[in-house]
Protein backbone atom coordinates (compact mmCIF):
# COMPACT_ATOMS: atom_id res chain seq x y z
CA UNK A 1 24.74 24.98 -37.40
CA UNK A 2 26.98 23.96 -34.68
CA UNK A 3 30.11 25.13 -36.18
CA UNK A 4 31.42 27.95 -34.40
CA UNK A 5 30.51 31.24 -36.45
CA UNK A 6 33.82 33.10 -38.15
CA UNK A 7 33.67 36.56 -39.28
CA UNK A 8 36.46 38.91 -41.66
CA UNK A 9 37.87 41.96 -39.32
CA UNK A 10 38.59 44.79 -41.83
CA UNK A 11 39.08 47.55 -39.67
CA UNK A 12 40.06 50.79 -41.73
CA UNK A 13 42.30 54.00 -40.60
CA UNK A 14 43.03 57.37 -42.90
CA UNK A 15 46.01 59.02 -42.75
CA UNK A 16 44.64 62.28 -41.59
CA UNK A 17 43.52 60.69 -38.48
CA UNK A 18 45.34 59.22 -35.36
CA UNK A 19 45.99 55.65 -36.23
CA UNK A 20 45.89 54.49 -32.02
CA UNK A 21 42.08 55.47 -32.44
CA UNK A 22 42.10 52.28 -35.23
CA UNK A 23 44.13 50.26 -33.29
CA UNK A 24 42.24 50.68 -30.16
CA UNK A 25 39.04 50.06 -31.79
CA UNK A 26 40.40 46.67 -33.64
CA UNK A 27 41.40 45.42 -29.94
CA UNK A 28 38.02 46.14 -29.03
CA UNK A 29 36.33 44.75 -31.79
CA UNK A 30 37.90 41.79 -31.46
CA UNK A 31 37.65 41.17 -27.82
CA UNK A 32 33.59 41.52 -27.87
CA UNK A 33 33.47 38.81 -31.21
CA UNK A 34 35.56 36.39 -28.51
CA UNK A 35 33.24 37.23 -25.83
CA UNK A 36 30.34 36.64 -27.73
CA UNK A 37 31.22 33.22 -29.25
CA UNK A 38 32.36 34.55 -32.70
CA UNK A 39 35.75 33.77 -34.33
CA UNK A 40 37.58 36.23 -36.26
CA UNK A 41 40.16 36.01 -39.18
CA UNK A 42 42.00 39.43 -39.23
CA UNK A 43 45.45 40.43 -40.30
CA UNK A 44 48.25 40.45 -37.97
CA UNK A 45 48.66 43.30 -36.05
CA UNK A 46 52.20 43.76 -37.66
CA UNK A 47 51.38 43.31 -41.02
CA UNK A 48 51.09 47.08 -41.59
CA UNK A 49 52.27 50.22 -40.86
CA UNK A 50 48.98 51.13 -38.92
CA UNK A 51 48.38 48.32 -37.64
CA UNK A 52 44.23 48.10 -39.76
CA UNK A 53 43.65 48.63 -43.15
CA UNK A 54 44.51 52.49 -44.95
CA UNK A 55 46.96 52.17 -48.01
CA UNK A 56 45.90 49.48 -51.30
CA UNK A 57 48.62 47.10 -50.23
CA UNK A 58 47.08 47.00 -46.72
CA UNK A 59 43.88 45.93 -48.74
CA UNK A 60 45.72 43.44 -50.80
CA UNK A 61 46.92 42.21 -47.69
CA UNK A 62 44.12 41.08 -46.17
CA UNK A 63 42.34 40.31 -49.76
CA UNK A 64 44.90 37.64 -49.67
CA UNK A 65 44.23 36.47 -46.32
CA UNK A 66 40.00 36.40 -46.88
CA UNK A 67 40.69 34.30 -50.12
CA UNK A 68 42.77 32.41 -48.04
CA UNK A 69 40.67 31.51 -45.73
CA UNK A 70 37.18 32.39 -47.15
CA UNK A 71 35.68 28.27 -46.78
CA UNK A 72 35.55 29.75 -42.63
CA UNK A 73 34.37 33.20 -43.25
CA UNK A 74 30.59 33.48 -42.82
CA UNK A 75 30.39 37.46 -43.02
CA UNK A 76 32.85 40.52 -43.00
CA UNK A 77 32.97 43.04 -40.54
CA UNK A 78 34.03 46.76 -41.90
CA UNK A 79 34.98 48.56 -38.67
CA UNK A 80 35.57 52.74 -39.25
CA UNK A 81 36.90 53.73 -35.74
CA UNK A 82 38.02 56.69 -37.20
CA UNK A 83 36.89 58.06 -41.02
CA UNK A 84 38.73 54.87 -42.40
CA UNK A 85 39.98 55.07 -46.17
CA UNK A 86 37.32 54.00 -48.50
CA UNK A 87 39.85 53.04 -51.29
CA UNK A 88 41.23 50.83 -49.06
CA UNK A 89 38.01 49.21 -47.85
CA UNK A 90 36.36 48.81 -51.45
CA UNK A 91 39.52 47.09 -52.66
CA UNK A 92 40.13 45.04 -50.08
CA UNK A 93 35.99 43.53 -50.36
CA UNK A 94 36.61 43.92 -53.85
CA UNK A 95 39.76 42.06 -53.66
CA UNK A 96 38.29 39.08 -51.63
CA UNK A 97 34.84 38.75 -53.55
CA UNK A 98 33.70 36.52 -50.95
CA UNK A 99 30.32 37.07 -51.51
CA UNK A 100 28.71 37.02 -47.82
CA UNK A 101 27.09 39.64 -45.91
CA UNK A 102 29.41 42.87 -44.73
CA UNK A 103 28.00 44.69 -41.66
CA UNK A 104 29.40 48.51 -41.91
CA UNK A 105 29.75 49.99 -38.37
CA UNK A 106 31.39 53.41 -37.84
CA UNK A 107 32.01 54.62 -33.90
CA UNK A 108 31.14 57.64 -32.05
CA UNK A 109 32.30 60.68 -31.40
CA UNK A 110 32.13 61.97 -27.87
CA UNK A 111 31.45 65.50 -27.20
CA UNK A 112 34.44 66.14 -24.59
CA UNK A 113 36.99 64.61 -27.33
CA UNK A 114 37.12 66.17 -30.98
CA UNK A 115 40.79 67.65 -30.48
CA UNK A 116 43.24 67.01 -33.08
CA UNK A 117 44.44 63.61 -31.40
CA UNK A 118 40.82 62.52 -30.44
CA UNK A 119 38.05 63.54 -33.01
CA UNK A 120 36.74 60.29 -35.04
CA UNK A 121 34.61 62.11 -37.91
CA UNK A 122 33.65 57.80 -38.32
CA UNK A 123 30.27 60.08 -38.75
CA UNK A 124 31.46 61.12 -42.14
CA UNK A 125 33.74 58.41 -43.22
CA UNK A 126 30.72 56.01 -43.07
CA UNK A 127 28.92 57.68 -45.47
CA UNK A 128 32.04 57.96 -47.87
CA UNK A 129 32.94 54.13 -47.36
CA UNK A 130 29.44 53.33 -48.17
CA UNK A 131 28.98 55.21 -51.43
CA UNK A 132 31.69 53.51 -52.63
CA UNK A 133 30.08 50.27 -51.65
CA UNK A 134 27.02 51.23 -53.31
CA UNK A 135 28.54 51.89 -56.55
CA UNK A 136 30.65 49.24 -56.65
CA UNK A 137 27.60 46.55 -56.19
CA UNK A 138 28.38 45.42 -53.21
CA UNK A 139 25.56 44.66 -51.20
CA UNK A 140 25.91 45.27 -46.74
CA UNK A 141 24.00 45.30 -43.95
CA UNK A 142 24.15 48.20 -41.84
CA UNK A 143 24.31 49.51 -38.28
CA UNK A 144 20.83 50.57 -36.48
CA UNK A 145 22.78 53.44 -35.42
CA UNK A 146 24.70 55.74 -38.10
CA UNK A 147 27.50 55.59 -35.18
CA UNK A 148 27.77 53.47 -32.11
CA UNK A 149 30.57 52.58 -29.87
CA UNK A 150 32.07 49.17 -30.12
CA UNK A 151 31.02 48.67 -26.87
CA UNK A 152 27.57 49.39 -26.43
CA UNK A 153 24.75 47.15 -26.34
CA UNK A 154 23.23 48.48 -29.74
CA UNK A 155 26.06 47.22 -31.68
CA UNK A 156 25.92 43.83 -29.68
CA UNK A 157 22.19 43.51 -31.05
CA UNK A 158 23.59 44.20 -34.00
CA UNK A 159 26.32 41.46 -34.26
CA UNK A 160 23.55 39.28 -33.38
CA UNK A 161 21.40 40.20 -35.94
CA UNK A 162 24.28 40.46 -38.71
CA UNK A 163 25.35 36.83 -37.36
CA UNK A 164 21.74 35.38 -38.13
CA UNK A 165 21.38 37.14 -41.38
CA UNK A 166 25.31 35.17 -42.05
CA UNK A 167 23.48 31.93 -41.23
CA UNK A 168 20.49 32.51 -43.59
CA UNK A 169 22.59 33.76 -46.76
CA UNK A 170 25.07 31.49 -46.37
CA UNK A 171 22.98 28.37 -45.45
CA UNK A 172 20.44 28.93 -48.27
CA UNK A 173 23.11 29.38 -50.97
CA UNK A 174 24.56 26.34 -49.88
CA UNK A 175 21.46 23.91 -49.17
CA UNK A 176 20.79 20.59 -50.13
CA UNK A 177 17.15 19.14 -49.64
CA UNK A 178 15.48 16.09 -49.92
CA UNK A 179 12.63 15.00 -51.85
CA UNK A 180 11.34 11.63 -50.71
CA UNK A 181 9.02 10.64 -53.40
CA UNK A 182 6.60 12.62 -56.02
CA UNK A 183 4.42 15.24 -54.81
CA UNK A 184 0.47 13.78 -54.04
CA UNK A 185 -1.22 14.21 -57.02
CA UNK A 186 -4.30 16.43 -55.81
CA UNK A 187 -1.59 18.73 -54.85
CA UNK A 188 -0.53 20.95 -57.48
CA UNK A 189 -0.05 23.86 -55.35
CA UNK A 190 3.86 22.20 -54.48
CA UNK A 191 5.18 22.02 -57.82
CA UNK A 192 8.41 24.06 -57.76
CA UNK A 193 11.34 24.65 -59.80
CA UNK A 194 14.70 22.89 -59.19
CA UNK A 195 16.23 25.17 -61.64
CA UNK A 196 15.57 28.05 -60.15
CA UNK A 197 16.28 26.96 -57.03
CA UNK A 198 19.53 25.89 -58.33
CA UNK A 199 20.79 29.33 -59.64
CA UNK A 200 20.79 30.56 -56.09
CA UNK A 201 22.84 27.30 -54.92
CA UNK A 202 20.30 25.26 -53.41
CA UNK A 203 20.23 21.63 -54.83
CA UNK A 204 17.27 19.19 -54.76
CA UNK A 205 18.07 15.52 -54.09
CA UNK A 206 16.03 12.84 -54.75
CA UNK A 207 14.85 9.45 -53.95
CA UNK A 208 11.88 6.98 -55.30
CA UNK A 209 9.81 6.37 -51.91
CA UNK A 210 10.02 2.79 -52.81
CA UNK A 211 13.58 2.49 -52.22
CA UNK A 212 12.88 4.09 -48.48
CA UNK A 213 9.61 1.56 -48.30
CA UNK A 214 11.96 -1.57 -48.62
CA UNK A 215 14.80 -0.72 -46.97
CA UNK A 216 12.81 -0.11 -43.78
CA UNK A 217 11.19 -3.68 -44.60
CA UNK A 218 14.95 -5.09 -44.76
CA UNK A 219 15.78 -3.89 -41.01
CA UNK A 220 15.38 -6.45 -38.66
CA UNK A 221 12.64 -5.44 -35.93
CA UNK A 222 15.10 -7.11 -32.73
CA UNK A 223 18.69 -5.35 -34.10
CA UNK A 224 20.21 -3.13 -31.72
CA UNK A 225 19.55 -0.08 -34.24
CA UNK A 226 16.09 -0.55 -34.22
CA UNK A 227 15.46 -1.04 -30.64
CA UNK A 228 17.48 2.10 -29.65
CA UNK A 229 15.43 3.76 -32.06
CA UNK A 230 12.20 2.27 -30.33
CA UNK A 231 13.29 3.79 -27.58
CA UNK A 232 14.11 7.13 -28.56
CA UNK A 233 10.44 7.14 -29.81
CA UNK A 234 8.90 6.20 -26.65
CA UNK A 235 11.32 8.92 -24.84
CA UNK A 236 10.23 11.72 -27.18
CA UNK A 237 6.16 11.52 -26.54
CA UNK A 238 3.34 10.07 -24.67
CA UNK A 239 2.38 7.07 -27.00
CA UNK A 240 -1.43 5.70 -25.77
CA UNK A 241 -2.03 2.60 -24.80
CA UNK A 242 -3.96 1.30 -27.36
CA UNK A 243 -0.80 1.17 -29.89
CA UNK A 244 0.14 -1.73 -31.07
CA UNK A 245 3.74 -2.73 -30.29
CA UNK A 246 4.05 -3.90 -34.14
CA UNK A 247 2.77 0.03 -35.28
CA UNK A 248 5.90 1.48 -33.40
CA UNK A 249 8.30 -1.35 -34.93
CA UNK A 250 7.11 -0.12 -37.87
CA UNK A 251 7.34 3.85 -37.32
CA UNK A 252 10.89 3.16 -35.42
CA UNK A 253 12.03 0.96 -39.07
CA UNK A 254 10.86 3.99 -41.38
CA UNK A 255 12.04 6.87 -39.18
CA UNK A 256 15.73 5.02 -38.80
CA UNK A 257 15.85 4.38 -42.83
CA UNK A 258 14.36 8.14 -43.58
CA UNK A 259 17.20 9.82 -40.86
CA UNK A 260 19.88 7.45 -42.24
CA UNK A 261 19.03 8.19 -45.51
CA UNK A 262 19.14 12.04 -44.74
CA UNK A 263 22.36 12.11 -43.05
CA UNK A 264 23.82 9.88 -46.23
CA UNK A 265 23.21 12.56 -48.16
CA UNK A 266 24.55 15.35 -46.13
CA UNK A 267 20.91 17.24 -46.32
CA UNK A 268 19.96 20.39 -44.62
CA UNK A 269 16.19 19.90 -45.09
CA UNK A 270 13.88 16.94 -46.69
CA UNK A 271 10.46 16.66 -47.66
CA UNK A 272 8.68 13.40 -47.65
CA UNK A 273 5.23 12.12 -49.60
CA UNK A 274 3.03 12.01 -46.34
CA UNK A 275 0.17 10.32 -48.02
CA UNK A 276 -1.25 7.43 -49.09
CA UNK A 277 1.46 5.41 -50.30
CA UNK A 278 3.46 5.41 -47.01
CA UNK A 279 0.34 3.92 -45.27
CA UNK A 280 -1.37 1.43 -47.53
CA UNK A 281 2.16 -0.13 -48.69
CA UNK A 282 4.34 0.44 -45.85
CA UNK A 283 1.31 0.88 -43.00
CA UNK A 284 2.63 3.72 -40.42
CA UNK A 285 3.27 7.71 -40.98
CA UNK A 286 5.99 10.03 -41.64
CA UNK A 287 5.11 12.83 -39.17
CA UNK A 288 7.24 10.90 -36.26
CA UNK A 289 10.76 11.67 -38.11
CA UNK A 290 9.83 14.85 -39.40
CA UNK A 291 9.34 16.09 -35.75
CA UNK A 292 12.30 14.52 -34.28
CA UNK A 293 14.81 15.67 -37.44
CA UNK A 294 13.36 19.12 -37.00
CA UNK A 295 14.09 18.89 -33.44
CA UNK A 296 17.61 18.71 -34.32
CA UNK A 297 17.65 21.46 -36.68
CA UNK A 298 17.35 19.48 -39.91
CA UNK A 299 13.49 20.28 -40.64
CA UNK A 300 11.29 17.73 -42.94
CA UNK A 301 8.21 19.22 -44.62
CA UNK A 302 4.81 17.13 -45.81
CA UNK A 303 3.39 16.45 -49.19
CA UNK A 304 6.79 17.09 -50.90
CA UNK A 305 6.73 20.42 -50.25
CA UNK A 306 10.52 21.49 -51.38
CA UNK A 307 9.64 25.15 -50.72
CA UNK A 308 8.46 24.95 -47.25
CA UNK A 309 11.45 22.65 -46.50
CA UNK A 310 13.55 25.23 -47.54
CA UNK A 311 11.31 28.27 -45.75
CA UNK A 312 11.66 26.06 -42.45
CA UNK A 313 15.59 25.54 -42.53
CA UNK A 314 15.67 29.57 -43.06
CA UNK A 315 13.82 29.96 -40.30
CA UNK A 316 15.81 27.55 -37.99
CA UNK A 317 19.01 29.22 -39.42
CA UNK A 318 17.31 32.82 -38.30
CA UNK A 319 16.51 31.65 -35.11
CA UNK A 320 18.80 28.58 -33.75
CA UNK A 321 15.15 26.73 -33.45
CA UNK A 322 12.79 24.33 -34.62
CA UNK A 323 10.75 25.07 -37.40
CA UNK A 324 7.42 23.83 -38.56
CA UNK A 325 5.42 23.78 -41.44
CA UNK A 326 2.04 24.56 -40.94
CA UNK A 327 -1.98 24.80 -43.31
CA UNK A 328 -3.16 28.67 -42.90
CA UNK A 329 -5.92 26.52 -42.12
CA UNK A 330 -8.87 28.21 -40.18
CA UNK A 331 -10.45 31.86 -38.84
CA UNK A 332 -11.19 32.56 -35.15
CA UNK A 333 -14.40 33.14 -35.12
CA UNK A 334 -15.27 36.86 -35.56
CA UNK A 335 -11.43 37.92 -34.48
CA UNK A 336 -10.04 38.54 -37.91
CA UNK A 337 -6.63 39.01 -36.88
CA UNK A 338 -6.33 35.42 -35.64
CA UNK A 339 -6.38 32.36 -37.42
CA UNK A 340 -5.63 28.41 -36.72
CA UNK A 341 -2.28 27.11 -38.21
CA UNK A 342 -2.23 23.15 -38.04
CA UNK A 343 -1.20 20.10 -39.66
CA UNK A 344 -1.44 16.27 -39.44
CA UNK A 345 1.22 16.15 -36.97
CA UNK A 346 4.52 17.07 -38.09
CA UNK A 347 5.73 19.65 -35.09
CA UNK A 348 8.93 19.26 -33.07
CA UNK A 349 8.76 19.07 -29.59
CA UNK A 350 10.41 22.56 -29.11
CA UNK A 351 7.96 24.08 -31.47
CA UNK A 352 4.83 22.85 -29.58
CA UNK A 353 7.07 23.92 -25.86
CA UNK A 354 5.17 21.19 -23.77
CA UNK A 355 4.40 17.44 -23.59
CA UNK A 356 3.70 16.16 -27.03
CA UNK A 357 1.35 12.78 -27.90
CA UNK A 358 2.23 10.13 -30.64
CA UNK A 359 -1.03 8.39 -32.35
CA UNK A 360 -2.40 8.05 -35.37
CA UNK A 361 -3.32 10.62 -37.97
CA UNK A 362 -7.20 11.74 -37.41
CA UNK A 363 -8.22 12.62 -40.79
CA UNK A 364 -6.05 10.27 -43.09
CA UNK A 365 -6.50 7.81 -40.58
CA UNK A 366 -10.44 7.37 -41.32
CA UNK A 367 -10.23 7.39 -44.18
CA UNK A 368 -6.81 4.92 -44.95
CA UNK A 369 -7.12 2.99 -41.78
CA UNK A 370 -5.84 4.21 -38.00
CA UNK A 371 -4.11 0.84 -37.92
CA UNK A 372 -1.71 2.43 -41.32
CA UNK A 373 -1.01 5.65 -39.63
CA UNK A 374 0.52 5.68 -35.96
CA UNK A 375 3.05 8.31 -35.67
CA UNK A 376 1.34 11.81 -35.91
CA UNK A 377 2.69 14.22 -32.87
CA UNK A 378 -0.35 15.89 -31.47
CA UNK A 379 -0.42 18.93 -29.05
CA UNK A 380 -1.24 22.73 -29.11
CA UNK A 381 1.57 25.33 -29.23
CA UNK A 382 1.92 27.15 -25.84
CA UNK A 383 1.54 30.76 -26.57
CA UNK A 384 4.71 32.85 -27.45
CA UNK A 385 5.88 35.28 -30.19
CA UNK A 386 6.61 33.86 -33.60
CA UNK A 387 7.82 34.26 -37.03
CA UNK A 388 6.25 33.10 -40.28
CA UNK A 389 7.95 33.02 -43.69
CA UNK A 390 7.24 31.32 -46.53
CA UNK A 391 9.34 30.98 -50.23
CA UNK A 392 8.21 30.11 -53.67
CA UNK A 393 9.38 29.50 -57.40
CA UNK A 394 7.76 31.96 -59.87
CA UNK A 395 8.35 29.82 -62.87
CA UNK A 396 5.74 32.08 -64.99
CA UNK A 397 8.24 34.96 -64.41
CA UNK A 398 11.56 33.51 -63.73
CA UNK A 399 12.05 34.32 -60.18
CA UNK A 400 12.33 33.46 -56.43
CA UNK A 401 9.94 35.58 -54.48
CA UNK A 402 8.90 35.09 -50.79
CA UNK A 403 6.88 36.74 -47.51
CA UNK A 404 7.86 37.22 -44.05
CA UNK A 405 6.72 38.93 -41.07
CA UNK A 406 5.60 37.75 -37.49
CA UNK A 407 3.09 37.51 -34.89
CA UNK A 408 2.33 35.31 -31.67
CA UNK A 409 0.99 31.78 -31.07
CA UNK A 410 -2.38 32.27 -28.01
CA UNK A 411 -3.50 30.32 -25.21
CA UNK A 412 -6.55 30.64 -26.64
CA UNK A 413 -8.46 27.16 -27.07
CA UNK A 414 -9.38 25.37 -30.79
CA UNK A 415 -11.08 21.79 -30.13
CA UNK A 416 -9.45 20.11 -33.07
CA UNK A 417 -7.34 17.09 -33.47
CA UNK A 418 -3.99 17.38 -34.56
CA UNK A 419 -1.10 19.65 -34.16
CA UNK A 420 -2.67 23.14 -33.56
CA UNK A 421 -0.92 26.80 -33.39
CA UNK A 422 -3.85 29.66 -32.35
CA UNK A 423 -2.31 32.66 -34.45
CA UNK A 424 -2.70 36.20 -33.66
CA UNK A 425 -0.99 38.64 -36.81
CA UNK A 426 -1.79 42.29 -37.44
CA UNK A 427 -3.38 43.22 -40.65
CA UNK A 428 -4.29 39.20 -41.45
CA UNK A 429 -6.85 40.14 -44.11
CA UNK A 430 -4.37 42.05 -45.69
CA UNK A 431 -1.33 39.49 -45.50
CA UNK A 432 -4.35 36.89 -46.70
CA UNK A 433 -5.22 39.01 -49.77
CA UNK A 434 -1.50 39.47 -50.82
CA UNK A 435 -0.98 35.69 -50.79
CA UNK A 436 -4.27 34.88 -52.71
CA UNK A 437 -3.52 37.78 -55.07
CA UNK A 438 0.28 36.42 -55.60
CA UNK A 439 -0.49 32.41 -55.52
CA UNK A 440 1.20 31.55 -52.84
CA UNK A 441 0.87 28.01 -51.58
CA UNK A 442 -1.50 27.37 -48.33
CA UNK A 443 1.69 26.06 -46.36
CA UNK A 444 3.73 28.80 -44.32
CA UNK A 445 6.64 27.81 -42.33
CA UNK A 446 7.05 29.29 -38.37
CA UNK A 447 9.37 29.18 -35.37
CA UNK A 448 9.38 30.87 -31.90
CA UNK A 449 10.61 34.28 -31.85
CA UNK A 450 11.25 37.51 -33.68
CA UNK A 451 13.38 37.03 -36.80
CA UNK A 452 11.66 38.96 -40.03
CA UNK A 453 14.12 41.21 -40.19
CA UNK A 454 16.82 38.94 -40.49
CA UNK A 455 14.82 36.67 -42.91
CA UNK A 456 14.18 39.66 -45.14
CA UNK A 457 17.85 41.06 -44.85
CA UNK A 458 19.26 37.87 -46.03
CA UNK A 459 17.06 36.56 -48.04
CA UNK A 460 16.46 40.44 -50.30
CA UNK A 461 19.80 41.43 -50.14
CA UNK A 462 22.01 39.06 -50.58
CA UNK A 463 20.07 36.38 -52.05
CA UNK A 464 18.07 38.51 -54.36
CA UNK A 465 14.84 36.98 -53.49
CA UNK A 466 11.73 39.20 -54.11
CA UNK A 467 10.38 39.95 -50.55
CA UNK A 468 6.85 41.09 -48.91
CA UNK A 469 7.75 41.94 -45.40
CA UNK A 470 3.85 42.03 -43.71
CA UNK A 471 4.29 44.85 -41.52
CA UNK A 472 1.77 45.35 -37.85
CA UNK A 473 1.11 48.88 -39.03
């Protein structure tokens, strides 16, 4: 995610219509994608008569040059400064069959300049560009505005927006995920289907947890790897001082082989058997690497939960921020708009936004032995707006389906152990009943910030996912 973001400039010009308008509007489209960070493959100014896109050999033109370079391209751009030529539009997208989002953005008209040499009528042309989009089958995103000028802060939101939706399509249809281990047995509710996951490009990788088990036991506890990752650990959270030494070798050893292991395999996301193996034949928990792999954008989920492993990294790639993966786990009190999200202790740093403490799990830890299970990050999530979103296989009906929508993390307190998110989200009783009426697992994934819309876009549109966006009203 730290590769700069690229998008296809097809900006479009008819005949009818003074070309300078076009030209003018590619200088300024371009100068606002530099300004905000984006790159931007787009044919030479020379390399038509116009200078954009009007005739079908402009539009094999820059076909070529998409094709060409379509391993950069994360989205395409369709830029009408004036009514543009829909033939030449279609067939260039038609030409290139990229298959990433296309934002459609047509300019205004101002009042004071609809003389011959002036008038835009984008208004119109937008509508006839899109039409032919439409019944072509090919999918875009478009504009909050019908028209907006190139300049104006609406259609910066929107290049924002378009740019995480890019990040979301394109990461998903590209992922590759862990799976460290086999699922806990009591928990059915993560089976999932690799097949289906693989039609819409995301691959499943795994590994026996044995193999991770010894080759943590083969690292020596005094090499240089180990002890920088020992201290990384002890830089990252408040660790008590009750902790054995020998219980943060140990976590260090495990979270070193999981991360190299990981980065071996070029993964986006992992998810990890969290219990009981790990602790009664290795003797520490996962939660430790989870949090700090999340932290950098590469998010680990419990239990072997593929699905939320995937539902995290779309949220990170909608917002540029830790996920987590969290139970729907209790009411608040009478207040049935809030609920308690929480788990073991998986949460990144960033998620939680304050000072984080590494122990032992509470509940596993009774029971398997808080000796076996140092490593759980602990703290409540500071109060803020967030995003939930959570995807599943269908495997009864053959399809991917998913829900999204968002709410806000409270200040208000929940005496429990753990890692613990207070929840406020309009209409909960309903959202509850639609994911108890459609099985949906009792996992959600979440990050800081507004990003449904994105999510949905991405994930509906150009993934093909079935989507319930859980509206406020």
């Amino acid at each position: 995610m730290d590769r700069k973001m690229t998008f296809g400039v097809l900006v479009g010009t008819r005949g009818f219509f003074n070309p300078d308008l076009a030209r003018e509007g590619r200088r300024l489209l371009l100068s606002k994608l530099d300004s905000m960070g984006f790159g931007a493959i787009v044919l030479p100014a020379d390399a038509t008569p116009t200078g954009v896109v009007e005739t079908v050999d402009d539009a094999q033109k820059c076909a070529k040059l998409f094709r060409e370079n379509a391993s950069s391209i994360d989205g395409i751009i369709v830029s009408l400064p004036n009514f543009g030529d829909e033939i030449g539009i279609v067939t260039t997208l038609k030409g290139a069959d990229l298959q990433v989002p296309i934002l459609v953005q047509a300019s205004d008209d101002e009042v004071d300049k609809v003389d011959l040499r002036h008038r835009r009528d984008a208004f119109c042309g937008k509508l006839s560009v899109c039409n032919n989009l439409y019944n072509y089958g090919i999918n875009f995103t478009n504009t909050r505005l019908h028209t907006c000028s190139i300049e104006s802060e609406a259609f910066e939101e929107d290049l924002k927006f378009f740019a995480s939706v890019c990040r979301v399509a394109k990461g998903l249809s590209n992922a590759r995920v862990g799976a460290i281990g086999a699922r806990p047995a009591p928990f059915q509710t993560m089976r999932v289907s690799e097949r289906l996951l693989q039609a819409s490009g995301i691959t499943v990788v795994p590994v026996d947890l044995s193999e991770i088990i010894f080759a943590a036991q083969r690292l020596d506890d005094k090499s240089a790897e180990v002890s920088a990752k020992i201290e990384e650990i002890r830089a990252y959270g408040k660790i008590p001082s009750y902790i054995q030494s020998e219980s943060v070798v140990k976590n260090a050893k495990l979270s070193l082989t999981i991360s190299n292991w990981v980065r071996a395999n070029e993964l986006d996301a992992f998810s990890v058997q969290c219990w009981s193996s790990i602790q009664l034949n290795y003797g520490c928990a996962t939660c430790t690497v989870m949090s700090m792999m999340g932290e950098e954008l590469i998010p680990g989920a419990c239990e072997v939960d593929i699905a939320g492993a995937i539902s995290m990294y779309a949220l990170s790639l909608a917002a540029g921020k830790p996920a987590a993966l969290l139970d729907w786990n209790n009411n608040y009190g009478d207040d049935r708009d809030m609920c308690v999200g929480t788990h073991c202790g998986n949460f990144p740093k960033d998620f939680i936004g304050g000072e984080i403490e590494i122990s032992e799990l509470d509940v596993l830890g009774e029971t398997l032995g808080r000796e076996k299970s140092f490593g759980a990050i602990k703290g409540k999530v500071k109060a803020g707006p967030m995003t939930y979103f959570r995807m599943s296989t269908d495997d009864l009906n053959g399809r991917i389906r998913a829900y999204v929508g968002e709410g806000e993390f409270t200040d208000d307190p929940f005496p429990m152990a753990g890692g613990i998110a207070v929840c406020k989200v309009p209409r909960l009783q309903t959202l509850m009943n639609h994911l108890c009426t459609s099985g949906f697992e009792h996992h959600t994934a979440m990050v800081r910030g507004h990003h449904a819309r994105a999510v949905d876009e991405a994930i509906s549109k150009y993934l093909k996912w079935d989507v319930y966006h859980h509206q406020a009203v």
